[in-house]
C-alpha atoms as a PDB file:
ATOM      1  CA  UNK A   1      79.103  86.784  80.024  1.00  0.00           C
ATOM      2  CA  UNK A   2      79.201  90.119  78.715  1.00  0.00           C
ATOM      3  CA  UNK A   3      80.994  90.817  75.518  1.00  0.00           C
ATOM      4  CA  UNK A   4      82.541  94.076  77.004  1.00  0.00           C
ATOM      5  CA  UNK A   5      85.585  94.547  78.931  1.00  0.00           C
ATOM      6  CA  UNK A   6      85.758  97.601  81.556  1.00  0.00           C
ATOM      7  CA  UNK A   7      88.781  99.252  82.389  1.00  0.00           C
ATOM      8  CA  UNK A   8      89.413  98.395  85.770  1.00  0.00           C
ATOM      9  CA  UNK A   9      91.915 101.999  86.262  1.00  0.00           C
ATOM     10  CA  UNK A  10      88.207 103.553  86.836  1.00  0.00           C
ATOM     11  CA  UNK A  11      86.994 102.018  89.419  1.00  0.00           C
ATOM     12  CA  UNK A  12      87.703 104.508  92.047  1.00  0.00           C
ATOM     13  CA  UNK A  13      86.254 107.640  89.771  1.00  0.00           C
ATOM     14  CA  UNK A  14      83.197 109.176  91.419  1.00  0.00           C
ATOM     15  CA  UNK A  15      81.508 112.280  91.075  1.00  0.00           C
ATOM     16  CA  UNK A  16      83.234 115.168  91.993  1.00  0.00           C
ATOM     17  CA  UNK A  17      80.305 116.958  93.723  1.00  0.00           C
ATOM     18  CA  UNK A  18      79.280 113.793  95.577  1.00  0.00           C
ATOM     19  CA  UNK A  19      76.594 112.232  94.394  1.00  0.00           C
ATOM     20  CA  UNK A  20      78.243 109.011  93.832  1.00  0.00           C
ATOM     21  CA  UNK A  21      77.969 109.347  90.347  1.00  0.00           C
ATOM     22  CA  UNK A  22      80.497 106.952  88.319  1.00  0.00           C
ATOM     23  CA  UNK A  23      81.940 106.525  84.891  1.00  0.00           C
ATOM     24  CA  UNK A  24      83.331 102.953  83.119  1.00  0.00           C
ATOM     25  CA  UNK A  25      84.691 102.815  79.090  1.00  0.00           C
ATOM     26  CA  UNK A  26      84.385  99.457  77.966  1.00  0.00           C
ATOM     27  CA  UNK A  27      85.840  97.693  74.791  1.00  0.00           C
ATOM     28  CA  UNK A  28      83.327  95.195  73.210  1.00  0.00           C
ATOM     29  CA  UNK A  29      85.350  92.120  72.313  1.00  0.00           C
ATOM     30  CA  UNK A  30      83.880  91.149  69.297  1.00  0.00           C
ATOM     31  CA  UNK A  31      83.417  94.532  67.158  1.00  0.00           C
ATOM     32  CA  UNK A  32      85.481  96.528  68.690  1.00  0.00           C
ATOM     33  CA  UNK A  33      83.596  99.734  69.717  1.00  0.00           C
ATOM     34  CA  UNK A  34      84.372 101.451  72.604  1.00  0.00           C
ATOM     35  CA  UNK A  35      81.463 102.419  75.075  1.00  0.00           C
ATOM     36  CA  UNK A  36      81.591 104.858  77.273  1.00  0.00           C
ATOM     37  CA  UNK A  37      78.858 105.058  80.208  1.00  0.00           C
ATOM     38  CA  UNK A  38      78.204 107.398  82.738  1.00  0.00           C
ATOM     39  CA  UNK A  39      76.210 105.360  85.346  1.00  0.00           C
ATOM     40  CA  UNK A  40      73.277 106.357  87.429  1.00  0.00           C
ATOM     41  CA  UNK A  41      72.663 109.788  85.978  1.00  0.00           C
ATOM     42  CA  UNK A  42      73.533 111.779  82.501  1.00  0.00           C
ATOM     43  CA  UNK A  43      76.761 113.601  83.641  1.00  0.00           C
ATOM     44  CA  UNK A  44      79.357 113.233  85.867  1.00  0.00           C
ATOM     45  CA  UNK A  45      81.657 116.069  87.616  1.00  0.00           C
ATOM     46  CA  UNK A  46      85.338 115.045  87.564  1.00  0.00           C
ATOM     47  CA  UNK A  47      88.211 116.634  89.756  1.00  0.00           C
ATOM     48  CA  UNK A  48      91.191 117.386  86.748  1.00  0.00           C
ATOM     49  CA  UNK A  49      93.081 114.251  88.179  1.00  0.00           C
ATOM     50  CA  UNK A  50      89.571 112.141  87.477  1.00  0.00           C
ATOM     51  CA  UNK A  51      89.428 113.665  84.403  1.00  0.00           C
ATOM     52  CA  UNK A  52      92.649 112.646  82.993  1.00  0.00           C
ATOM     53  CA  UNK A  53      92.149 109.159  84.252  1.00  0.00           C
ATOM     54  CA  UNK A  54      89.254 109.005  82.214  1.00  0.00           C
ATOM     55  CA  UNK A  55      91.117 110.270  79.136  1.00  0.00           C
ATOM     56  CA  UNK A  56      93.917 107.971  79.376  1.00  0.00           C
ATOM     57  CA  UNK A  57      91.263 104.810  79.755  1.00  0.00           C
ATOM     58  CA  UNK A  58      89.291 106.209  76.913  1.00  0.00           C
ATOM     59  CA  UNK A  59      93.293 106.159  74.743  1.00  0.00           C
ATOM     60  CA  UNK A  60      93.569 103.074  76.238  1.00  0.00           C
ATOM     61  CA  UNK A  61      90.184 101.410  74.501  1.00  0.00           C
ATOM     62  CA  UNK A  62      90.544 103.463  71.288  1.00  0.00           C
ATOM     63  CA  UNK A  63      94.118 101.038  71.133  1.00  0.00           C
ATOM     64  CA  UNK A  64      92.160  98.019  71.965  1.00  0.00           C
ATOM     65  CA  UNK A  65      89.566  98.895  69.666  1.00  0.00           C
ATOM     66  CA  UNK A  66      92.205  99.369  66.839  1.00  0.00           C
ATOM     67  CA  UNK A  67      93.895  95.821  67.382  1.00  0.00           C
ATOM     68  CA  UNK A  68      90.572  94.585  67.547  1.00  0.00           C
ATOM     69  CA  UNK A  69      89.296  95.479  64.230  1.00  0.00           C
ATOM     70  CA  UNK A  70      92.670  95.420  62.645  1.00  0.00           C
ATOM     71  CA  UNK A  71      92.482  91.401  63.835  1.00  0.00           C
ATOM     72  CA  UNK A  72      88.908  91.160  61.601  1.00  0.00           C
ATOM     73  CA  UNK A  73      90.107  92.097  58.392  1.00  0.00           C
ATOM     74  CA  UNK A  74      88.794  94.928  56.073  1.00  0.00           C
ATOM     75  CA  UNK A  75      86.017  92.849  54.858  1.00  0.00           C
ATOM     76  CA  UNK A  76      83.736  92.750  58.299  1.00  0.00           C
ATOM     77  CA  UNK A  77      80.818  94.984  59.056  1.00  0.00           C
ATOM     78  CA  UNK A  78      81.374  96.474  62.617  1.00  0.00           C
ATOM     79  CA  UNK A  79      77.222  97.222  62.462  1.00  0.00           C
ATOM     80  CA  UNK A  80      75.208  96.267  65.633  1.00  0.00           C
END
């Protein structure tokens, strides 16, 4: 089981030239950092609508993240 959750609001994002290129942010569940991949090549083309999606799932983690390490207390490491 992996110890990172994807946002499942990006599962329709592809590349916006084609190449089937896609994108996931992930929170890990444990420290919470937030991951953000771009999958099967180093950069990915996004339409503006894409793009924003993106942005909003990226908010969306960063709030996770927050609640995450507010939930461990000052006194944790979050090193990997």
């Amino acid at each position: 089981m992996s110890a990172f959750a994807s946002d499942p609001g990006l599962d329709d994002i592809r590349d916006a030239a084609g190449h089937d290129t896609e994108v996931d942010v992930a929170v890990h569940l444990q420290d919470g950092t937030v991951k953000l991949s771009i999958l099967w090549t180093q950069e990915i083309l996004l339409n503006a609508d894409d793009a924003d999606q993106v942005a909003q799932a990226l908010q969306r983690a960063a709030e996770q993240a927050r609640r995450i390490t507010a939930a461990r207390g000052p006194d944790r490491s979050t090193s990997t």
